[in-house]
PDB file of N, CA and C in Angstrom:
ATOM      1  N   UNK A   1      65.348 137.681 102.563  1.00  0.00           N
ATOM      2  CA  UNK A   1      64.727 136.488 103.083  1.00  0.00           C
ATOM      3  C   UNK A   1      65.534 135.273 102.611  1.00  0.00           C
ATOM      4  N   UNK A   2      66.096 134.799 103.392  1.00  0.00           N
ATOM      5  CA  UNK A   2      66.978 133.174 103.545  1.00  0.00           C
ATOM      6  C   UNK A   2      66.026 132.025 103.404  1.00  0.00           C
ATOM      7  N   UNK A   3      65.898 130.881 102.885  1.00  0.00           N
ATOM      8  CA  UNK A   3      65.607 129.601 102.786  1.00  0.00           C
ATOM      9  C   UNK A   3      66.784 128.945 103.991  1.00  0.00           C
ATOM     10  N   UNK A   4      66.050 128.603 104.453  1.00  0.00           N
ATOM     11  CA  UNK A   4      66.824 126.997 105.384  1.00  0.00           C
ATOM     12  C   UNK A   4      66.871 125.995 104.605  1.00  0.00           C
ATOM     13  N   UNK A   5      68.414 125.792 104.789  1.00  0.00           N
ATOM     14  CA  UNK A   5      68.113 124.219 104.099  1.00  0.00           C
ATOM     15  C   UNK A   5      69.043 123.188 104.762  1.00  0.00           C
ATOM     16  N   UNK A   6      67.794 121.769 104.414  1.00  0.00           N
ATOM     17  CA  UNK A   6      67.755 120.821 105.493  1.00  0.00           C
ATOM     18  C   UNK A   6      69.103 120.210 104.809  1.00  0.00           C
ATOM     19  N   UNK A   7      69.894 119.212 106.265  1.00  0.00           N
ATOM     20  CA  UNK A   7      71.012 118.736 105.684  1.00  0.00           C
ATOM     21  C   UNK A   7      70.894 117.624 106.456  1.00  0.00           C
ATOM     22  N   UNK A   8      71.620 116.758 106.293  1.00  0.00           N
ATOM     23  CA  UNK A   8      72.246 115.212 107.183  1.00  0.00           C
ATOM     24  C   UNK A   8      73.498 115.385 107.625  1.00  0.00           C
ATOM     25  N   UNK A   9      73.441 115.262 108.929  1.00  0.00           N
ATOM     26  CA  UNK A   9      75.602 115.761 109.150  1.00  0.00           C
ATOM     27  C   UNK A   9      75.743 113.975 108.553  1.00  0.00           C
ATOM     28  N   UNK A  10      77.111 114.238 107.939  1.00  0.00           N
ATOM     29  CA  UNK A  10      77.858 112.794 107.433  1.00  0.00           C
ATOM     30  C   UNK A  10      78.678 112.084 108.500  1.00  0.00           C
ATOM     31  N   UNK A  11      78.467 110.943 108.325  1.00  0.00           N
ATOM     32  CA  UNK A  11      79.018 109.782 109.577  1.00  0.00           C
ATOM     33  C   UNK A  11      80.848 109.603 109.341  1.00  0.00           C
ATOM     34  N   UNK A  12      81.159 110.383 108.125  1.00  0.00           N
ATOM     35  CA  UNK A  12      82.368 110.040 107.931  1.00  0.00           C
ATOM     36  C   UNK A  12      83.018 109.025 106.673  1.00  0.00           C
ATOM     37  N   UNK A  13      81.924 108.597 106.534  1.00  0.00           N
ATOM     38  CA  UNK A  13      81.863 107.607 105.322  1.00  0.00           C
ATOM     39  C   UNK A  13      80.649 107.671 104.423  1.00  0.00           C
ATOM     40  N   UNK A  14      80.714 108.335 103.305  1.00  0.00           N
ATOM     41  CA  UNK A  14      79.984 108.581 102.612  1.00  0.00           C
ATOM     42  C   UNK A  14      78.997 107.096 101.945  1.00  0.00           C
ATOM     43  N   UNK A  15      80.096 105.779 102.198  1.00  0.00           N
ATOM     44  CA  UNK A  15      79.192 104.850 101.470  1.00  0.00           C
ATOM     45  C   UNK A  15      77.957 103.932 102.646  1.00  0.00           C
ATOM     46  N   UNK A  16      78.416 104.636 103.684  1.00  0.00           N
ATOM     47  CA  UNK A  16      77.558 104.326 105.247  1.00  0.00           C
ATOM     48  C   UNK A  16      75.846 105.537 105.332  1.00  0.00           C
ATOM     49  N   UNK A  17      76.693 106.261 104.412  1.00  0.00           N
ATOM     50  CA  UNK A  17      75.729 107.269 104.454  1.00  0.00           C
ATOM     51  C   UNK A  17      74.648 107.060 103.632  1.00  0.00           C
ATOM     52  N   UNK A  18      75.249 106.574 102.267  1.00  0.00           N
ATOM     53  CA  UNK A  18      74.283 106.089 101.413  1.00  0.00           C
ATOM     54  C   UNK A  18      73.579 104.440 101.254  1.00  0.00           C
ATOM     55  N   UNK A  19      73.829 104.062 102.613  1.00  0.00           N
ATOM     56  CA  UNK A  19      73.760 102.610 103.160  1.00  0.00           C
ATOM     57  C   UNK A  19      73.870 101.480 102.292  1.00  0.00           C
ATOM     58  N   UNK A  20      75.012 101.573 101.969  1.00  0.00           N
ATOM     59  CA  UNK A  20      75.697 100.679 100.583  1.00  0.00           C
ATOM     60  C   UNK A  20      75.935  99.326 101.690  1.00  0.00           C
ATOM     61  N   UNK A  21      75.678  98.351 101.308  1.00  0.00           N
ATOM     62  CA  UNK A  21      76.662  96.860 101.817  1.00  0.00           C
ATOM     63  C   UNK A  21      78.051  97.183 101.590  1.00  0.00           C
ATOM     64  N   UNK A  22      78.562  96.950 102.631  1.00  0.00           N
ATOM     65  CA  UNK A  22      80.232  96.436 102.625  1.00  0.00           C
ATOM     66  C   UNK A  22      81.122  97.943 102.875  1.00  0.00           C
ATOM     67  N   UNK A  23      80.029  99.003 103.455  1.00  0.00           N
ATOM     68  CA  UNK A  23      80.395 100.075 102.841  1.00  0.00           C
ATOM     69  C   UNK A  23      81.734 100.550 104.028  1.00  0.00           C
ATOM     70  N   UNK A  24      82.094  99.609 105.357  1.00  0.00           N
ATOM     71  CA  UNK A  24      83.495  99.736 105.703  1.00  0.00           C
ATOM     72  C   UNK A  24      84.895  99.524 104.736  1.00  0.00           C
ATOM     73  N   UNK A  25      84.240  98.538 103.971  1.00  0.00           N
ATOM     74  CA  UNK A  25      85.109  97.902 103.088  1.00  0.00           C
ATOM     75  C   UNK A  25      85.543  99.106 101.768  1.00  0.00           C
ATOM     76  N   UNK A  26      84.112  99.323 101.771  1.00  0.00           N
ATOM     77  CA  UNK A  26      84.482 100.592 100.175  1.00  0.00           C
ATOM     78  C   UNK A  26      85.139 101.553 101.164  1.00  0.00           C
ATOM     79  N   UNK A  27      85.052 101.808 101.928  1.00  0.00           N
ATOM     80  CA  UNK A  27      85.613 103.022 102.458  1.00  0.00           C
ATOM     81  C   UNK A  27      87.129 102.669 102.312  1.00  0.00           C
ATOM     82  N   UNK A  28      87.511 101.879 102.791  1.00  0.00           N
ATOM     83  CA  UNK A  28      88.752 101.446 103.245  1.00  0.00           C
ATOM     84  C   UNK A  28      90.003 101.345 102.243  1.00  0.00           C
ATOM     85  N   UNK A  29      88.700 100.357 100.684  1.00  0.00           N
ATOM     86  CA  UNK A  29      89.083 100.517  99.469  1.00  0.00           C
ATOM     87  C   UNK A  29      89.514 101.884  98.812  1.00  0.00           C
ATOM     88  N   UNK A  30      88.684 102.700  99.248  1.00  0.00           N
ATOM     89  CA  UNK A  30      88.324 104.275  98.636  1.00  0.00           C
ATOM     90  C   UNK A  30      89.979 104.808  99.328  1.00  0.00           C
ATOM     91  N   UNK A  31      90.075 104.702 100.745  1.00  0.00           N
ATOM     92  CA  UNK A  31      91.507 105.586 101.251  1.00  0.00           C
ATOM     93  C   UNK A  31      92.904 105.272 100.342  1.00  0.00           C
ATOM     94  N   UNK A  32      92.567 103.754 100.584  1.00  0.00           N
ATOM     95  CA  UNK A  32      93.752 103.131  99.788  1.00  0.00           C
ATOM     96  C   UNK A  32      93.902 103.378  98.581  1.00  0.00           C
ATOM     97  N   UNK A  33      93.271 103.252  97.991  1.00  0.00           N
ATOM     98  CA  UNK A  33      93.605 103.762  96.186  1.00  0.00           C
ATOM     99  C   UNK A  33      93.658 105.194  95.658  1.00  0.00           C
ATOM    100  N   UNK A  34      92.780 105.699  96.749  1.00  0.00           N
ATOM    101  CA  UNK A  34      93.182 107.169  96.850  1.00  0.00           C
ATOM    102  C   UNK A  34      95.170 107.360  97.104  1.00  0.00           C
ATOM    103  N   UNK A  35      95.585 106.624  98.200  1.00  0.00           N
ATOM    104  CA  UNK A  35      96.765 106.707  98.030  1.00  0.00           C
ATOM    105  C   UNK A  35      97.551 106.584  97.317  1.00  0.00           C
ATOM    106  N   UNK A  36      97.450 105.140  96.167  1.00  0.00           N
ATOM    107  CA  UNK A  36      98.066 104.711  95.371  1.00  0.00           C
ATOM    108  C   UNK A  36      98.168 105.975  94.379  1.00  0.00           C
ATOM    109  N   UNK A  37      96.774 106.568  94.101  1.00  0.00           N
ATOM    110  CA  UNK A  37      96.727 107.426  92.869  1.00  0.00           C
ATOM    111  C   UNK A  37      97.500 108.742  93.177  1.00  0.00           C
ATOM    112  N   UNK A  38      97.500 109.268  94.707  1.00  0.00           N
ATOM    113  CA  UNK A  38      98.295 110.382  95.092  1.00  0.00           C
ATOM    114  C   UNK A  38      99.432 110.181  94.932  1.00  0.00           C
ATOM    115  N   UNK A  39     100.044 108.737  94.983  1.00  0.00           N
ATOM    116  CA  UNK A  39     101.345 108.590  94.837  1.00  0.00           C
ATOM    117  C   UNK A  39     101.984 108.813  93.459  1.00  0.00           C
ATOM    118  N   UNK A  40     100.847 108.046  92.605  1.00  0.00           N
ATOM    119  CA  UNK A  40     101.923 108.255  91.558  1.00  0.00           C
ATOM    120  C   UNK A  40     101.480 109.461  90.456  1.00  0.00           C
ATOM    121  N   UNK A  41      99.880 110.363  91.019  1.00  0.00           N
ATOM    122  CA  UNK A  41     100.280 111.970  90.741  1.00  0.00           C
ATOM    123  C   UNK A  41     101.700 112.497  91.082  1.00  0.00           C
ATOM    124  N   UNK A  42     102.077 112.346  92.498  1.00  0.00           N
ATOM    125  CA  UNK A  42     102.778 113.085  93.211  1.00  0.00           C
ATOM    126  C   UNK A  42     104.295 113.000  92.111  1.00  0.00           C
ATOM    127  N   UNK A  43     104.496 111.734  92.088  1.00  0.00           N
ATOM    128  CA  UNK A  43     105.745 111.157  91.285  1.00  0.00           C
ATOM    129  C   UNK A  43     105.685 111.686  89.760  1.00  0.00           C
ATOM    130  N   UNK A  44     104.292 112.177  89.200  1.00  0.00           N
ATOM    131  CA  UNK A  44     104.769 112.553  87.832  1.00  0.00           C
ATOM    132  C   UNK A  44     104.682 111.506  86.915  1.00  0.00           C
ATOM    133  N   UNK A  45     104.739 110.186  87.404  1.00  0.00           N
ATOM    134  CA  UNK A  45     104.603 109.414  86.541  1.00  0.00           C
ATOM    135  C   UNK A  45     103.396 108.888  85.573  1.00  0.00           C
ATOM    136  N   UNK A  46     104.011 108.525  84.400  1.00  0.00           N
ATOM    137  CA  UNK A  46     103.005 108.312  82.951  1.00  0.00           C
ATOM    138  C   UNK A  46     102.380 106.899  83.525  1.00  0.00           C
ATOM    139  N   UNK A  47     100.882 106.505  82.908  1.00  0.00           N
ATOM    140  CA  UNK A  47     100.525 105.139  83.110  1.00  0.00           C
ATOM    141  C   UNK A  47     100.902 104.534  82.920  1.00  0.00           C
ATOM    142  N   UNK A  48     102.017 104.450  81.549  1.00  0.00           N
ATOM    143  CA  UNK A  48     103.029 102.990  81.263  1.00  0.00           C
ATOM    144  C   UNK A  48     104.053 102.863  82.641  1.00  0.00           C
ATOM    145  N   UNK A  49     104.562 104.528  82.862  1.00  0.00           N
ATOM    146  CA  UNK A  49     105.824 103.833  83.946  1.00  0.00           C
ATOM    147  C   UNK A  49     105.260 103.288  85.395  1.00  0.00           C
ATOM    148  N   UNK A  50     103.862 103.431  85.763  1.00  0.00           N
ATOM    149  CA  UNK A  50     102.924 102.936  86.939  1.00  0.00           C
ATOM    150  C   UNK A  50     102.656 101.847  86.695  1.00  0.00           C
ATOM    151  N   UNK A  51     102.223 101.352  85.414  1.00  0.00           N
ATOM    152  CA  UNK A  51     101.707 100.045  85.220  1.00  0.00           C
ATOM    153  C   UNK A  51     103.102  99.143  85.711  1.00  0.00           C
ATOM    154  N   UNK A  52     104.492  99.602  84.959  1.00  0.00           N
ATOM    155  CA  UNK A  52     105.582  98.892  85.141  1.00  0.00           C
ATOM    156  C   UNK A  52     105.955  98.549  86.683  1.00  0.00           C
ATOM    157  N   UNK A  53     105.928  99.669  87.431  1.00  0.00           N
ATOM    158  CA  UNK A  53     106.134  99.360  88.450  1.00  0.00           C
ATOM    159  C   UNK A  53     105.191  98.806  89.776  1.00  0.00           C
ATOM    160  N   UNK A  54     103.949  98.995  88.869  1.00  0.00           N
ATOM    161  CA  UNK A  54     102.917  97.419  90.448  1.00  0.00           C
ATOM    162  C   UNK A  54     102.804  96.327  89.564  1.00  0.00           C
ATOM    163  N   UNK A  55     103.554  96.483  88.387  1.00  0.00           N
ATOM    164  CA  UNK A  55     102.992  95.075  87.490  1.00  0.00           C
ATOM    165  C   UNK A  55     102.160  94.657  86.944  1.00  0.00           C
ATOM    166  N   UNK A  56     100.974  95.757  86.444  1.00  0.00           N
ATOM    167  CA  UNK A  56      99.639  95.563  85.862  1.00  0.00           C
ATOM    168  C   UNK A  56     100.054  95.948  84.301  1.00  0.00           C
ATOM    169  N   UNK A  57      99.257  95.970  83.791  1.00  0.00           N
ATOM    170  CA  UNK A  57      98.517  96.196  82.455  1.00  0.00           C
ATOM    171  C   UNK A  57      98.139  97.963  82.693  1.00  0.00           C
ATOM    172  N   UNK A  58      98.698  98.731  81.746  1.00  0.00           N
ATOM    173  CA  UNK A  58      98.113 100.875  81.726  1.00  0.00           C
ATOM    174  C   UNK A  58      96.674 100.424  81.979  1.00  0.00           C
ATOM    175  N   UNK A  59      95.612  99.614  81.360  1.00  0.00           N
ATOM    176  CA  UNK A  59      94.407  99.881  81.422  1.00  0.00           C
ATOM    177  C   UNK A  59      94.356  99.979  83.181  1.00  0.00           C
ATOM    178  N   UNK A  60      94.829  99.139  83.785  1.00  0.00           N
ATOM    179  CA  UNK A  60      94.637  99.035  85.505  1.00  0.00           C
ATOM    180  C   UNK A  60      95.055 100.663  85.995  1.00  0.00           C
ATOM    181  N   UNK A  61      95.460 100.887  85.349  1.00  0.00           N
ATOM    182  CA  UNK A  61      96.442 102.933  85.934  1.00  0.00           C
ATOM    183  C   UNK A  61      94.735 103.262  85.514  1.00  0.00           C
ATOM    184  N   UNK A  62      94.680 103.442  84.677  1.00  0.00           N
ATOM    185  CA  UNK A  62      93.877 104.467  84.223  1.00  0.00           C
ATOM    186  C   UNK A  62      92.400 103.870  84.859  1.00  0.00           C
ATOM    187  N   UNK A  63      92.096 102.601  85.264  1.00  0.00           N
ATOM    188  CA  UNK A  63      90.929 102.392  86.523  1.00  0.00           C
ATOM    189  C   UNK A  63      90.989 103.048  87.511  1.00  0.00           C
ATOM    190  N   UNK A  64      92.454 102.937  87.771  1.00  0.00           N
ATOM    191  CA  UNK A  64      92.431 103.246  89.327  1.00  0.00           C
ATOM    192  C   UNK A  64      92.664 105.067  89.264  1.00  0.00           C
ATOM    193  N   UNK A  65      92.949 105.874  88.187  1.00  0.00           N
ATOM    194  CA  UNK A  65      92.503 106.726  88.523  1.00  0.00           C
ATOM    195  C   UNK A  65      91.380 107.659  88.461  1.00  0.00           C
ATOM    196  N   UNK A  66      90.498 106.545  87.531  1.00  0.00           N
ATOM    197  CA  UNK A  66      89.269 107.070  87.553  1.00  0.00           C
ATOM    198  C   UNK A  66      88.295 106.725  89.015  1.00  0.00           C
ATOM    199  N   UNK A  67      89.037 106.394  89.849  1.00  0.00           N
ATOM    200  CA  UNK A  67      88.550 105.417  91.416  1.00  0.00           C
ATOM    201  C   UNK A  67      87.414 104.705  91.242  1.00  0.00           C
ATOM    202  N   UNK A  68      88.060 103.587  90.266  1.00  0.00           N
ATOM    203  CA  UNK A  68      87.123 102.739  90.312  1.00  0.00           C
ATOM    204  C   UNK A  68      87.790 101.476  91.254  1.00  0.00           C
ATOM    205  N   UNK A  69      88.489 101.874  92.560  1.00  0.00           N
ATOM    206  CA  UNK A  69      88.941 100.675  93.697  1.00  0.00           C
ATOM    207  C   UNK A  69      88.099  99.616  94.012  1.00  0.00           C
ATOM    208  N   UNK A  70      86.938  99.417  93.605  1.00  0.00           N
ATOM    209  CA  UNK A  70      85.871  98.794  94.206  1.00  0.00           C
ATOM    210  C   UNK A  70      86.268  97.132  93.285  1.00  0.00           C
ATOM    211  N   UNK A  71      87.164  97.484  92.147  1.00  0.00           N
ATOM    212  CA  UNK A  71      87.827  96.350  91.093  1.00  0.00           C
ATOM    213  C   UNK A  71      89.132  95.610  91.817  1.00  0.00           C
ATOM    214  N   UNK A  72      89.528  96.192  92.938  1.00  0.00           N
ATOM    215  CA  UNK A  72      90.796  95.816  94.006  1.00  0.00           C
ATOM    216  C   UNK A  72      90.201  94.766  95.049  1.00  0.00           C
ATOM    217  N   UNK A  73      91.115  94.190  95.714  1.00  0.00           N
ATOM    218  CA  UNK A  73      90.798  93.357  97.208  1.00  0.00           C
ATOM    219  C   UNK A  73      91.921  94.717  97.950  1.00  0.00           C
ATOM    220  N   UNK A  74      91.363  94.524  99.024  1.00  0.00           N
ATOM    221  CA  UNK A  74      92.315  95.722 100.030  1.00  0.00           C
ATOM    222  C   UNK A  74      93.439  95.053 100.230  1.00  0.00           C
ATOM    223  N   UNK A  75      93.597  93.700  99.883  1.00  0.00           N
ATOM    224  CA  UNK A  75      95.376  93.149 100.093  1.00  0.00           C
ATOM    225  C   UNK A  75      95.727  93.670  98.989  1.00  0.00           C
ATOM    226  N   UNK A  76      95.258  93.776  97.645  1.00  0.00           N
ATOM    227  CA  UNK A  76      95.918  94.333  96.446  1.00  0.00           C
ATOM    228  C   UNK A  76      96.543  95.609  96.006  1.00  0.00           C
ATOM    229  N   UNK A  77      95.837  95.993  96.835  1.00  0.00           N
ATOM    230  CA  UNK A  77      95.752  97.757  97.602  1.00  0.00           C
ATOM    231  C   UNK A  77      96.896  97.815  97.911  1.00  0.00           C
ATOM    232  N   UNK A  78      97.038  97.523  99.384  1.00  0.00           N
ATOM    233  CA  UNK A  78      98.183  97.509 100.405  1.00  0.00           C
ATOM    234  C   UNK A  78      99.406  97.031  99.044  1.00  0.00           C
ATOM    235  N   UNK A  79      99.422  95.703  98.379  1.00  0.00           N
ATOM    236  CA  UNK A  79     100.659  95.811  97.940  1.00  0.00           C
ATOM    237  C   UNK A  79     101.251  96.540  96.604  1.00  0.00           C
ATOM    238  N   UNK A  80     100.230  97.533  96.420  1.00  0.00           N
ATOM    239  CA  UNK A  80     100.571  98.481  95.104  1.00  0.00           C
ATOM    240  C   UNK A  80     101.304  99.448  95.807  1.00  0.00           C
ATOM    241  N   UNK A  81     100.594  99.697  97.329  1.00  0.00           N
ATOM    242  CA  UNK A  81     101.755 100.871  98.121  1.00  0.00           C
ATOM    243  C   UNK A  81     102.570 100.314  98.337  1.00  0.00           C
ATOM    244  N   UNK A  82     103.050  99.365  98.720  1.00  0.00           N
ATOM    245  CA  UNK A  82     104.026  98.372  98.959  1.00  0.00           C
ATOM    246  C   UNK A  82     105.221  98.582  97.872  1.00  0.00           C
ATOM    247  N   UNK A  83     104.172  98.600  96.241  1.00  0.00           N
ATOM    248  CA  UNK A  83     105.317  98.271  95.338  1.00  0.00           C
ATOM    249  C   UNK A  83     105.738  99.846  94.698  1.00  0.00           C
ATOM    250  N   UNK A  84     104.765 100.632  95.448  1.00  0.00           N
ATOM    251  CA  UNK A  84     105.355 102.540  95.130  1.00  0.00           C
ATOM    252  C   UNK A  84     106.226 102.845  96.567  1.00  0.00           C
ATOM    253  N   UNK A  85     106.998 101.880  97.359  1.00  0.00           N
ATOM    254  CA  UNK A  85     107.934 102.090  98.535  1.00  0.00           C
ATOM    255  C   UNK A  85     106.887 102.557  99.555  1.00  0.00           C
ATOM    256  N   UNK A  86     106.027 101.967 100.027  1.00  0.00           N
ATOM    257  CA  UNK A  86     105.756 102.570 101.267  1.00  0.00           C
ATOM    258  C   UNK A  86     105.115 101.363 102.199  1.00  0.00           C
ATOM    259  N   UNK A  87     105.461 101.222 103.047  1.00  0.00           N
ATOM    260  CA  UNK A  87     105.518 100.249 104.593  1.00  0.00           C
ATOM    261  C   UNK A  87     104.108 100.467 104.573  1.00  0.00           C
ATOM    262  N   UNK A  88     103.246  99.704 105.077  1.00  0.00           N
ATOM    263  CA  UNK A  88     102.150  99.576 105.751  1.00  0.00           C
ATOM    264  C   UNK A  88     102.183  99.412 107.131  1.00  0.00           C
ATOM    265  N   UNK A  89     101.477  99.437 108.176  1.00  0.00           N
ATOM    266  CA  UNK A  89     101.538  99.273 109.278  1.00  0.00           C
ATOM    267  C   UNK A  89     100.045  99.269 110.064  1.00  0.00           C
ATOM    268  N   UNK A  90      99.309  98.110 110.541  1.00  0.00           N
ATOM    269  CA  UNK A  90      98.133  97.862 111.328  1.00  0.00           C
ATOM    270  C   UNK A  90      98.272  98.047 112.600  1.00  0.00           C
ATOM    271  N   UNK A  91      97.516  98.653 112.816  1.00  0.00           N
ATOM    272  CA  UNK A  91      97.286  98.543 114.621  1.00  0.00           C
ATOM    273  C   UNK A  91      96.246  98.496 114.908  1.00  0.00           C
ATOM    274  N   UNK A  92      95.721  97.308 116.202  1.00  0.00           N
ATOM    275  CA  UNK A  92      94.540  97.609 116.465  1.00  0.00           C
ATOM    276  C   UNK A  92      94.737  98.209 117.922  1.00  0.00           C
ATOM    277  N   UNK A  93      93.725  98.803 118.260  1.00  0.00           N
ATOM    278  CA  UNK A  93      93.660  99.695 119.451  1.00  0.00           C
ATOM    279  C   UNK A  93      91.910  99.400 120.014  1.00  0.00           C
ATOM    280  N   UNK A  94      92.061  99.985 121.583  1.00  0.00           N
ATOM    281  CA  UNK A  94      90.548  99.629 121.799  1.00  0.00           C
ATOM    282  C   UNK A  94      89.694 100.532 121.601  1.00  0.00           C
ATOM    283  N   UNK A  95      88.581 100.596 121.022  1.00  0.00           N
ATOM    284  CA  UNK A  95      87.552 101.314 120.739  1.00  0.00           C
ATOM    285  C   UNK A  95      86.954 101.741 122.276  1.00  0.00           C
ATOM    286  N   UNK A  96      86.648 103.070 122.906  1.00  0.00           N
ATOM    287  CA  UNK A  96      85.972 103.260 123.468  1.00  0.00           C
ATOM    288  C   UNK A  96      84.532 103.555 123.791  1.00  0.00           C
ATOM    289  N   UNK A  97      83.168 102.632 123.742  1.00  0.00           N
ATOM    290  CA  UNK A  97      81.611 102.469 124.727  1.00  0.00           C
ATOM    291  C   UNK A  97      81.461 102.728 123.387  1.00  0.00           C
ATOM    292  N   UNK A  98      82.354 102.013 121.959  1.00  0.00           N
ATOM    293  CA  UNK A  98      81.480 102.611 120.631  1.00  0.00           C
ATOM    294  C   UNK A  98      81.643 101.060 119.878  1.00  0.00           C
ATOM    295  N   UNK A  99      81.359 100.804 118.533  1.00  0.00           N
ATOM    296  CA  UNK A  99      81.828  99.684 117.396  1.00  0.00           C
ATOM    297  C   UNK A  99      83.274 100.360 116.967  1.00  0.00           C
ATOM    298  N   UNK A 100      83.631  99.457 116.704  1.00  0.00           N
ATOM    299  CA  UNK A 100      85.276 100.109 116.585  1.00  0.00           C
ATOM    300  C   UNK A 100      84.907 100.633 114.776  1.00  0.00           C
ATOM    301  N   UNK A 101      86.160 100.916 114.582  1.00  0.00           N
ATOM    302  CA  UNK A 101      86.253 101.317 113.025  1.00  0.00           C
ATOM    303  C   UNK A 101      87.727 101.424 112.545  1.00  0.00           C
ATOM    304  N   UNK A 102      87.879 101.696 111.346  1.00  0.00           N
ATOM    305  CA  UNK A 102      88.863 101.496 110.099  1.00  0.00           C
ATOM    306  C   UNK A 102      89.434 102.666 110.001  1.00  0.00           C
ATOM    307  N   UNK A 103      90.706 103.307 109.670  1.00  0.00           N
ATOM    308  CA  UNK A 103      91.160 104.523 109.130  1.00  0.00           C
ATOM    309  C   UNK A 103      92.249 104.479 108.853  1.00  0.00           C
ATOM    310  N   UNK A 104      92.665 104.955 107.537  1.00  0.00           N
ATOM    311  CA  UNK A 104      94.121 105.013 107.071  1.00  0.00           C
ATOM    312  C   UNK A 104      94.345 106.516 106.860  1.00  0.00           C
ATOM    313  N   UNK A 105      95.644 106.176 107.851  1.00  0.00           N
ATOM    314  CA  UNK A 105      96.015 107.629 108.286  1.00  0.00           C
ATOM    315  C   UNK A 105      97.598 107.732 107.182  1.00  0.00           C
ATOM    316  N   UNK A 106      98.131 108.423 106.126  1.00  0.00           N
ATOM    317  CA  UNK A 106      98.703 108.337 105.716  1.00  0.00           C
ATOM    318  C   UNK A 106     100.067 109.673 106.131  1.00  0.00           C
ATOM    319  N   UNK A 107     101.108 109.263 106.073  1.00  0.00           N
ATOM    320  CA  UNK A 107     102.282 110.571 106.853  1.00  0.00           C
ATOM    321  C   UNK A 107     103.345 110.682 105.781  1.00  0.00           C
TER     322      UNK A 107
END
């Protein structure tokens, strides 16, 4: 004998889900620093040599990989990838019979 159990399908954004204010914004925050932090997993690098290269203070490494992004503006974001070599690029496009939305698609 199985239990059913009840669920909510997710909208895609977990902070929409939990009907947070601003929660396009945390989302957006959330992709981006997610990147930053994949980047400089990926690279191997120590918090001193991360701090050196976006120009912060180690305590800022070790925020951002505990994802606490919500301490960022999304321009601050963009230019930490900026300062780990990677181009940004916006596009807007038209939303089709919906509210448009946000996504960082990273390659």
């Amino acid at each position: 004998m199985s239990k059913r159990i009840k669920f909510e399908k997710s909208s895609g954004n977990v902070f929409k889900d939990l009907d947070l204010p601003d929660a396009d914004e945390l989302f957006l925050k959330a992709k981006l620093g997610f990147e930053v932090f994949q980047i400089i997993e990926d690279r191997k690098l120590t918090q001193a040599e991360a701090a050196k290269i976006l120009g912060v203070k180690q305590p800022e490494i070790s925020r951002l990989k505990q994802g606490r992004f919500n301490h960022y503006s999304v321009e601050r974001l963009l230019t930490f990838l900026n300062q780990l070599n990677r181009d940004i690029e916006i596009r807007i496009i038209p939303s089709e019979n919906r509210k448009g939305q946000q996504r960082v698609v990273a390659v």
